[in-house]
C-alpha atoms as a PDB file:
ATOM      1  CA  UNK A   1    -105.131  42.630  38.607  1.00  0.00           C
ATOM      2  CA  UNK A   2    -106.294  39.381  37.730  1.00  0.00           C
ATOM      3  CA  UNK A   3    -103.548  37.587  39.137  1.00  0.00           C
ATOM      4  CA  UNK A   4    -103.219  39.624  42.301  1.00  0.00           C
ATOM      5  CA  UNK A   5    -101.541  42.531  41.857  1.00  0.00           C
ATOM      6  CA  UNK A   6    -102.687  45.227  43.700  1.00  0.00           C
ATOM      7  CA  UNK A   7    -100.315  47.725  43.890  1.00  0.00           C
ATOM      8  CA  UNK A   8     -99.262  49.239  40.725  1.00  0.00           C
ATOM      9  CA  UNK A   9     -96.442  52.018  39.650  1.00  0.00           C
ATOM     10  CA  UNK A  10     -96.942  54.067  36.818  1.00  0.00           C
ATOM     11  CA  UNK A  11     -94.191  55.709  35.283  1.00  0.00           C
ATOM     12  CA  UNK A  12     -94.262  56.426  31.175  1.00  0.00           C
ATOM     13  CA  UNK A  13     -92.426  59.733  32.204  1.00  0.00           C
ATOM     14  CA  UNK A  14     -92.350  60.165  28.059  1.00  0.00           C
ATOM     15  CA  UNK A  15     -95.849  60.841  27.587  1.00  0.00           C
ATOM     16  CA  UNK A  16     -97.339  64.863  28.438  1.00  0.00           C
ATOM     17  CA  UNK A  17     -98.823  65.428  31.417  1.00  0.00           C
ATOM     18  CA  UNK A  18    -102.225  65.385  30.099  1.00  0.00           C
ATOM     19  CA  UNK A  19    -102.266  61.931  28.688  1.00  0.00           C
ATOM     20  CA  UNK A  20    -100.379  60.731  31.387  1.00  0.00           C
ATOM     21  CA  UNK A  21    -102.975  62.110  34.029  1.00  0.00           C
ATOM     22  CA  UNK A  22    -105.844  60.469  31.810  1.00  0.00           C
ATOM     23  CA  UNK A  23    -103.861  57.129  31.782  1.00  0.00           C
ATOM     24  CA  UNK A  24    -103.311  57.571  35.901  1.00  0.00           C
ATOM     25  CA  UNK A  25    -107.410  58.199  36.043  1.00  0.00           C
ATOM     26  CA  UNK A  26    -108.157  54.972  33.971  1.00  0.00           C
ATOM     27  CA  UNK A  27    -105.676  53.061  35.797  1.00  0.00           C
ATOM     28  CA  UNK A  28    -106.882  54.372  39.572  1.00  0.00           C
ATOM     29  CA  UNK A  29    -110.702  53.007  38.100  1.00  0.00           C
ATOM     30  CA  UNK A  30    -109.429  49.798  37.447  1.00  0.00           C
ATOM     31  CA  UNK A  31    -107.715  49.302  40.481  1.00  0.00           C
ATOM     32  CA  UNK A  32    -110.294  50.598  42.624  1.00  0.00           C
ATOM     33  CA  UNK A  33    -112.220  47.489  41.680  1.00  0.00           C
ATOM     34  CA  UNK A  34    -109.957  45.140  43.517  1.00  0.00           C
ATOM     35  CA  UNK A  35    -109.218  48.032  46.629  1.00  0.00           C
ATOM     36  CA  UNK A  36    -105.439  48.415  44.755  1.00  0.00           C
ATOM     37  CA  UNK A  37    -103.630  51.347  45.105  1.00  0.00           C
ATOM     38  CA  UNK A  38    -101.766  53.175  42.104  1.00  0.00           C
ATOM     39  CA  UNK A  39     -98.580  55.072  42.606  1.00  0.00           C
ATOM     40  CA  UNK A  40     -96.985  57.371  40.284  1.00  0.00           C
ATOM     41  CA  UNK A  41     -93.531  58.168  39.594  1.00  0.00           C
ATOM     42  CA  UNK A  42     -92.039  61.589  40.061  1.00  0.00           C
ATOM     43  CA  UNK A  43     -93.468  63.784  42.733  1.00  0.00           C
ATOM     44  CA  UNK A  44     -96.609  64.902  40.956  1.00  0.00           C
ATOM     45  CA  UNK A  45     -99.690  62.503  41.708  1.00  0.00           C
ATOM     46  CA  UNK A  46    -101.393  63.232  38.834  1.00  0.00           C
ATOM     47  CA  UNK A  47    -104.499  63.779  41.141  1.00  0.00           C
ATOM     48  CA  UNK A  48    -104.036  61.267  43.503  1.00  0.00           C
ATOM     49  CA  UNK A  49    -102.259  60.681  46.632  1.00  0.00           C
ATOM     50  CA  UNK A  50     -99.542  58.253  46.483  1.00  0.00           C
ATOM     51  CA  UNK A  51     -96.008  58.980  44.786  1.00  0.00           C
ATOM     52  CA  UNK A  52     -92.747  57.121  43.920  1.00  0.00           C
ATOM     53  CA  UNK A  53     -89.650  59.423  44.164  1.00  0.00           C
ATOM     54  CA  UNK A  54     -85.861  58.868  42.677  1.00  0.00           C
ATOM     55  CA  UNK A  55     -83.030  58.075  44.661  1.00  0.00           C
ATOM     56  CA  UNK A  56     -81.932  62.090  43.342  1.00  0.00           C
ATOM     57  CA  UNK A  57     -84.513  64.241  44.915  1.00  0.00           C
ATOM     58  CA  UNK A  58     -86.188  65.630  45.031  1.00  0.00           C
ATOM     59  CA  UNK A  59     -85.349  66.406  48.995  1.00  0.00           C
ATOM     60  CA  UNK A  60     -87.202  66.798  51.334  1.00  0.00           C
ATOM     61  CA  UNK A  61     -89.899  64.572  50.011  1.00  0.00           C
ATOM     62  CA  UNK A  62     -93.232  66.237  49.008  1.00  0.00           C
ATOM     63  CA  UNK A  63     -96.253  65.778  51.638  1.00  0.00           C
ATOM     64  CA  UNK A  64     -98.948  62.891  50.588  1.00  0.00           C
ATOM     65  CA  UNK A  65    -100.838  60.018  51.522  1.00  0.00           C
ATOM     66  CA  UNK A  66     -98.123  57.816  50.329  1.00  0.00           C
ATOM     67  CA  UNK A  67     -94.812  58.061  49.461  1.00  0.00           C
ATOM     68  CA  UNK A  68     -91.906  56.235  48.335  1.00  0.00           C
ATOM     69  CA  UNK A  69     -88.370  56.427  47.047  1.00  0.00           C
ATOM     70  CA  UNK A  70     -85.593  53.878  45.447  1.00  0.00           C
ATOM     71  CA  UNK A  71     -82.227  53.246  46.927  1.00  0.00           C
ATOM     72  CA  UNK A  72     -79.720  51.396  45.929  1.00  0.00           C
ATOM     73  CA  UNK A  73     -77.096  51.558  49.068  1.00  0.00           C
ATOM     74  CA  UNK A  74     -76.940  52.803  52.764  1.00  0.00           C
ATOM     75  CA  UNK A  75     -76.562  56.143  51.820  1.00  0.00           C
ATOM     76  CA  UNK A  76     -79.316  56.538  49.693  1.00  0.00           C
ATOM     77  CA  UNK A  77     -81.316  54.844  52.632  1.00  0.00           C
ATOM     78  CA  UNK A  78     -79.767  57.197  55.323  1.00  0.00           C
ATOM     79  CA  UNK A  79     -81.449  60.278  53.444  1.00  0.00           C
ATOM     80  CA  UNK A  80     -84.631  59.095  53.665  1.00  0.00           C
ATOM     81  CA  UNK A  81     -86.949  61.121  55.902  1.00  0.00           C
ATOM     82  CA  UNK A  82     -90.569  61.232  55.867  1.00  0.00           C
ATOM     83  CA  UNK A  83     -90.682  58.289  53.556  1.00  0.00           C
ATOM     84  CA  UNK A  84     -93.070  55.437  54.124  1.00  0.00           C
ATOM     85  CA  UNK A  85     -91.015  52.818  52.686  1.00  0.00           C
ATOM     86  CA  UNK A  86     -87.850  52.683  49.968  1.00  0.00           C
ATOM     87  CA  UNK A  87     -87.445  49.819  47.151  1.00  0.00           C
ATOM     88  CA  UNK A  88     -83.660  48.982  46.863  1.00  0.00           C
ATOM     89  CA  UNK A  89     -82.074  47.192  43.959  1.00  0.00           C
ATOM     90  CA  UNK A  90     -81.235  45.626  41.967  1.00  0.00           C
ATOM     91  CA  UNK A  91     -81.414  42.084  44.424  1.00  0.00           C
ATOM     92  CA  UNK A  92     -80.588  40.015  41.352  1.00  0.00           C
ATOM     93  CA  UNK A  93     -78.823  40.900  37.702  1.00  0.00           C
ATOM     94  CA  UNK A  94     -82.160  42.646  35.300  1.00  0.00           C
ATOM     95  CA  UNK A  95     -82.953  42.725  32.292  1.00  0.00           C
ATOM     96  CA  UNK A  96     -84.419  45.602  32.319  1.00  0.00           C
ATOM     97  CA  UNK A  97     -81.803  47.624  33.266  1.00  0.00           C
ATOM     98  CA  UNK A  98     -78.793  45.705  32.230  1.00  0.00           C
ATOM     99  CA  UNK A  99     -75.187  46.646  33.938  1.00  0.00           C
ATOM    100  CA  UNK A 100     -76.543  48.574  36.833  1.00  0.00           C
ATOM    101  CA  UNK A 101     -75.557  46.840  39.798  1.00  0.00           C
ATOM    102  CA  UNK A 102     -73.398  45.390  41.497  1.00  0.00           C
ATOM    103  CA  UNK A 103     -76.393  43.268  42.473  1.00  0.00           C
ATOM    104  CA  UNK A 104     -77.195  43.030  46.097  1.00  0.00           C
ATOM    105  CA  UNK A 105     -78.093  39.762  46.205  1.00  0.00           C
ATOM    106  CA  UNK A 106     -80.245  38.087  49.161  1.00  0.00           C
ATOM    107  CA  UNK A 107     -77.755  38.562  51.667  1.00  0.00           C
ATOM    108  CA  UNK A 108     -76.670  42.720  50.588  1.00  0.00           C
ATOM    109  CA  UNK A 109     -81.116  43.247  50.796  1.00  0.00           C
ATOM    110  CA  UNK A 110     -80.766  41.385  54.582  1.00  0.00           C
ATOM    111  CA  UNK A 111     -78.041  44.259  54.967  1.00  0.00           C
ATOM    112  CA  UNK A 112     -79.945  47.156  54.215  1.00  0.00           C
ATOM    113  CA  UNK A 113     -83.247  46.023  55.853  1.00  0.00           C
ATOM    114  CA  UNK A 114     -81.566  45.200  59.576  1.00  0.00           C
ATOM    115  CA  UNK A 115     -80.365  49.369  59.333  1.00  0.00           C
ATOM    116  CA  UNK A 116     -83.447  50.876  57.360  1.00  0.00           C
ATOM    117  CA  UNK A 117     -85.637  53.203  59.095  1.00  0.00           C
ATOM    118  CA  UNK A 118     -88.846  52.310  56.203  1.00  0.00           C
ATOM    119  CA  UNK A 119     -89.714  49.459  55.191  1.00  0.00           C
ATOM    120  CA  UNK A 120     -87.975  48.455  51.903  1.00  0.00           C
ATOM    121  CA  UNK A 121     -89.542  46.307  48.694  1.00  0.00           C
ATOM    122  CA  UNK A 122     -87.143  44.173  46.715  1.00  0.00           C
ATOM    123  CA  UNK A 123     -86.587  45.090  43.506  1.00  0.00           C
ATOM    124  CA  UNK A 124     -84.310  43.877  40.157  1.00  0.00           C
ATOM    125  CA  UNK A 125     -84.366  40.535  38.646  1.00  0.00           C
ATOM    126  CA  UNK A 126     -86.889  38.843  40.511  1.00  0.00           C
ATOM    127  CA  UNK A 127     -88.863  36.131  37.722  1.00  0.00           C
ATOM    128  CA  UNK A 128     -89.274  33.102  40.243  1.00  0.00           C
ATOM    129  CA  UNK A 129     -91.267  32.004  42.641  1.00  0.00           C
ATOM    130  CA  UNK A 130     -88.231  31.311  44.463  1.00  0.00           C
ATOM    131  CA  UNK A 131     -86.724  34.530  44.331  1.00  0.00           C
ATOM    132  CA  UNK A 132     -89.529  35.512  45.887  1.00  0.00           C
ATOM    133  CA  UNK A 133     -89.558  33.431  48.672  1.00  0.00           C
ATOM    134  CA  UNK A 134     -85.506  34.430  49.119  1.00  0.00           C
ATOM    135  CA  UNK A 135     -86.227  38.498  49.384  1.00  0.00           C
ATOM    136  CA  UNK A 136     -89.204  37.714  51.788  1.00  0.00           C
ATOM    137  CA  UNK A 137     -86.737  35.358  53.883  1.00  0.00           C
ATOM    138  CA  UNK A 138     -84.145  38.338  53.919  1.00  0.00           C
ATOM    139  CA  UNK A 139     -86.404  40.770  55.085  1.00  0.00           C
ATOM    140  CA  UNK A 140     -88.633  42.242  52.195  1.00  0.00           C
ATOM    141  CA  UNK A 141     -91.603  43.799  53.180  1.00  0.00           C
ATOM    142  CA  UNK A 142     -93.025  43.273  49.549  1.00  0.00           C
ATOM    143  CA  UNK A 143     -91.650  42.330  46.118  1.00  0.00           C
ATOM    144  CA  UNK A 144     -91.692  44.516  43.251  1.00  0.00           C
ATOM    145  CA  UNK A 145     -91.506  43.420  39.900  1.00  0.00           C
ATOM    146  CA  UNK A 146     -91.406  44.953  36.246  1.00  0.00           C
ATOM    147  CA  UNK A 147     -89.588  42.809  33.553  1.00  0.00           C
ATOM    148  CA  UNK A 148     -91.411  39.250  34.265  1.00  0.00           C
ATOM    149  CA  UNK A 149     -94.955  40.608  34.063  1.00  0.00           C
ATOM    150  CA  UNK A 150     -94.030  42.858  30.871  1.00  0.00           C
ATOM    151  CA  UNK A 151     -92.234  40.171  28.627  1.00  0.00           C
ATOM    152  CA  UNK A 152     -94.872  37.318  30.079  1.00  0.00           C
ATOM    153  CA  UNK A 153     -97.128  36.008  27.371  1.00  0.00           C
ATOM    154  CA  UNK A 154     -99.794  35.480  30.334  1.00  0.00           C
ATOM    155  CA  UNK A 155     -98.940  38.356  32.474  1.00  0.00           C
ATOM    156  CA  UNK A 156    -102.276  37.607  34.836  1.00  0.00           C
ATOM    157  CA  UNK A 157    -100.888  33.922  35.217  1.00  0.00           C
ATOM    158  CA  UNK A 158     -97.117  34.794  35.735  1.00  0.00           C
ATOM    159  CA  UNK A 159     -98.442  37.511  38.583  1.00  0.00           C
ATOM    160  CA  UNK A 160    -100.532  34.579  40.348  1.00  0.00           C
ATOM    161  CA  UNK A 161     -97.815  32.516  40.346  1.00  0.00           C
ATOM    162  CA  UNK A 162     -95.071  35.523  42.244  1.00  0.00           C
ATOM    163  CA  UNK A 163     -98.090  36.745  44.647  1.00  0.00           C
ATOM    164  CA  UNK A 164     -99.019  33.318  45.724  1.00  0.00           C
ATOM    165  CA  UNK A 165     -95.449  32.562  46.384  1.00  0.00           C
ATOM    166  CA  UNK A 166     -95.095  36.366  48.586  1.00  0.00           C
ATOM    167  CA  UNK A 167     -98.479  35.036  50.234  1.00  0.00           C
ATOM    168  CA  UNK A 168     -97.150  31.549  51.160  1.00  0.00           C
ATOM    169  CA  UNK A 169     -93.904  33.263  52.181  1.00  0.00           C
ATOM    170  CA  UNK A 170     -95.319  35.227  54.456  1.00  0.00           C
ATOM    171  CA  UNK A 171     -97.797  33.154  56.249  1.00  0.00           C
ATOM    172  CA  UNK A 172     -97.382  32.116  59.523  1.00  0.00           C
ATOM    173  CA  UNK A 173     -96.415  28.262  60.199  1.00  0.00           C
ATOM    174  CA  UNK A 174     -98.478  26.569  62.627  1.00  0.00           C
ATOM    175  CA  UNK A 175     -96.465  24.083  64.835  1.00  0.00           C
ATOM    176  CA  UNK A 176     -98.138  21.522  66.744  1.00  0.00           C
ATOM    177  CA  UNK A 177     -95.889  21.355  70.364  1.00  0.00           C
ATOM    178  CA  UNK A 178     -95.868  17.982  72.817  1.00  0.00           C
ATOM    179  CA  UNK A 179     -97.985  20.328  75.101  1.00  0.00           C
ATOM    180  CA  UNK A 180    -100.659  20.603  72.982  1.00  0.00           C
ATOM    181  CA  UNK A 181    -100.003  24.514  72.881  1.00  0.00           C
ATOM    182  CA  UNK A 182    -100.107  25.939  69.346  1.00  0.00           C
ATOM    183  CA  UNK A 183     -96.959  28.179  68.343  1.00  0.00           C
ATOM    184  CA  UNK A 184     -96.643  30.721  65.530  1.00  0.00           C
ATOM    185  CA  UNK A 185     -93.412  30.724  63.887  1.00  0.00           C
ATOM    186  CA  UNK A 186     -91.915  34.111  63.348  1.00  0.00           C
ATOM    187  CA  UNK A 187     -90.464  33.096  60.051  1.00  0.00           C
ATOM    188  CA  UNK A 188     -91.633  34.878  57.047  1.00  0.00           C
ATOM    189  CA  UNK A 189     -93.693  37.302  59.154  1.00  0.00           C
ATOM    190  CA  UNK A 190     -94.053  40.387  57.567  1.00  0.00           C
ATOM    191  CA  UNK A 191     -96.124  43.649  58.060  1.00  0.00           C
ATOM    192  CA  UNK A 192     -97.954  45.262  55.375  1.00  0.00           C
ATOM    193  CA  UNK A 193     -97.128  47.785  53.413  1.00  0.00           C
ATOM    194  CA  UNK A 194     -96.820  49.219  49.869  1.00  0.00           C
ATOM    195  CA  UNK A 195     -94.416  48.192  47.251  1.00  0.00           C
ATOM    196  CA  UNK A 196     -92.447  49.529  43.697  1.00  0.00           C
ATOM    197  CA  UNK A 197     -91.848  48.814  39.861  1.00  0.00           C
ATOM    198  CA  UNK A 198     -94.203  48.787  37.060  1.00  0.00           C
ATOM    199  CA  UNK A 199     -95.829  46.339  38.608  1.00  0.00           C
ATOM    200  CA  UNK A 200     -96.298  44.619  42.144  1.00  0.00           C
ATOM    201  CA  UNK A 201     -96.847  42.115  43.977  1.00  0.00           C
ATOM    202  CA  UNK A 202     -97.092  42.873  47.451  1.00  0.00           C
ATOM    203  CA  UNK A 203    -100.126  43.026  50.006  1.00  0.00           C
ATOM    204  CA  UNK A 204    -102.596  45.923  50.022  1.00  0.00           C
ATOM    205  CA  UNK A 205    -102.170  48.002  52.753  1.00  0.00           C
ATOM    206  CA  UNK A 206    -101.806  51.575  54.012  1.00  0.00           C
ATOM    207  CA  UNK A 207     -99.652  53.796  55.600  1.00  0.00           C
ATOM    208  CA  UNK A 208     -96.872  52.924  57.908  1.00  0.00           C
ATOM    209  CA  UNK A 209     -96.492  48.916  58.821  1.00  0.00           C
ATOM    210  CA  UNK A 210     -97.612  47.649  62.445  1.00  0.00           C
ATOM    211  CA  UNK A 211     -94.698  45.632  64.118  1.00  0.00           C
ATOM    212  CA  UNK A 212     -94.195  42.062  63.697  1.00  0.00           C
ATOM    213  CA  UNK A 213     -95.922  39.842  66.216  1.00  0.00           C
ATOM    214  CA  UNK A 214     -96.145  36.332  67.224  1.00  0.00           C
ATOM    215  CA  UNK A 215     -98.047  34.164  69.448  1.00  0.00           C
ATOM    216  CA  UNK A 216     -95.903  33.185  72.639  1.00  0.00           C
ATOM    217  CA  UNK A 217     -96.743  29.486  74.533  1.00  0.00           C
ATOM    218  CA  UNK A 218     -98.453  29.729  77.421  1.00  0.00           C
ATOM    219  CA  UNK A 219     -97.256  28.730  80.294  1.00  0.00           C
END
């Protein structure tokens, strides 16, 4: 949280449900300090409102506040239904899950974002701030992000370093034209909207994203 996280996925499917719903209620305190949102994996919500599902059901999708689902491929996306958004992976090879893949790279994420019908996080192998920058630039909505904030030995420094590069990717640019007439580039703007992993960095937001808009020159 200290380094901008604010949406957070808690899985620890391991644990009993009654230890897991205590760490879910210490978690949701923490992260109501900074207006975060927590989302928990598996379609109980431990008492809250927001869930991440599997790619494998279940189907249809339970009825909350928020919900999610991963894909990997078009025809886990073409399921989707009442979804709010899907994370796909993996963009880039991961650690965390070595040999699943192939990885979709920059270009396979562009793929699947032009023909989704949510909003979809990137997800899988993403350490850099340039990696960042590259799933933003293909389409991301957010950036999720798991191994690099768990193996960090400063995990609050290594998350201000990914969410200030998602923040800088996604600001407008300001161009200056011979008119006089301020433009608003298009490029890297995104709408806002939740995010995957065990932990995120993505804007806070709610719901369903607004479409993307931009400032025209007037004439």
């Amino acid at each position: 949280m200290a380094g901008g996280v604010r949406w957070v996925v808690l899985r620890e499917k391991d644990l009993p449900r009654a230890e897991r719903a205590a760490l879910a209620a210490e978690l949701r305190a923490i992260l109501a300090d900074v207006d975060g949102t927590l989302i928990v994996a598996g379609p109980d919500p431990l008492g809250g409102d927001a869930v991440h599902l599997p790619a494998a059901g279940p189907y249809p999708p339970p009825t909350h506040g928020l919900v999610g689902r991963s894909c990997h491929h078009q025809t886990e996306l073409n399921r989707l239904t009442t979804e709010h958004y899907a994370t796909v992976s993996p963009i880039w090879p991961t650690r965390t899950k070595p040999g699943y893949g192939p990885p979709l790279g920059p270009d396979g994420l562009r793929k699947l974002v032009d023909s989704s019908p949510v909003p979809l996080l990137a997800l899988g192998g993403v350490e850099t701030p340039d990696q960042v920058t590259a799933c933003v630039q293909a389409g991301a909505t957010g950036v999720a992000v798991l191994g690099a904030l768990m193996r960090a030995t400063n995990p609050a420094e290594t998350a201000a370093t990914l969410t200030s590069a998602f923040k800088e990717a996604v600001t407008p640019v300001l161009t200056q034209t011979r008119r006089g007439v301020t433009q608003v580039s298009t490029s890297g703007l995104r709408p806002t909207v939740p995010t995957q992993g065990s932990s995120l960095t993505a804007r806070s937001g709610h719901g369903r994203p607004q479409p993307q808009t931009a400032t025209k020159e007037e004439k």
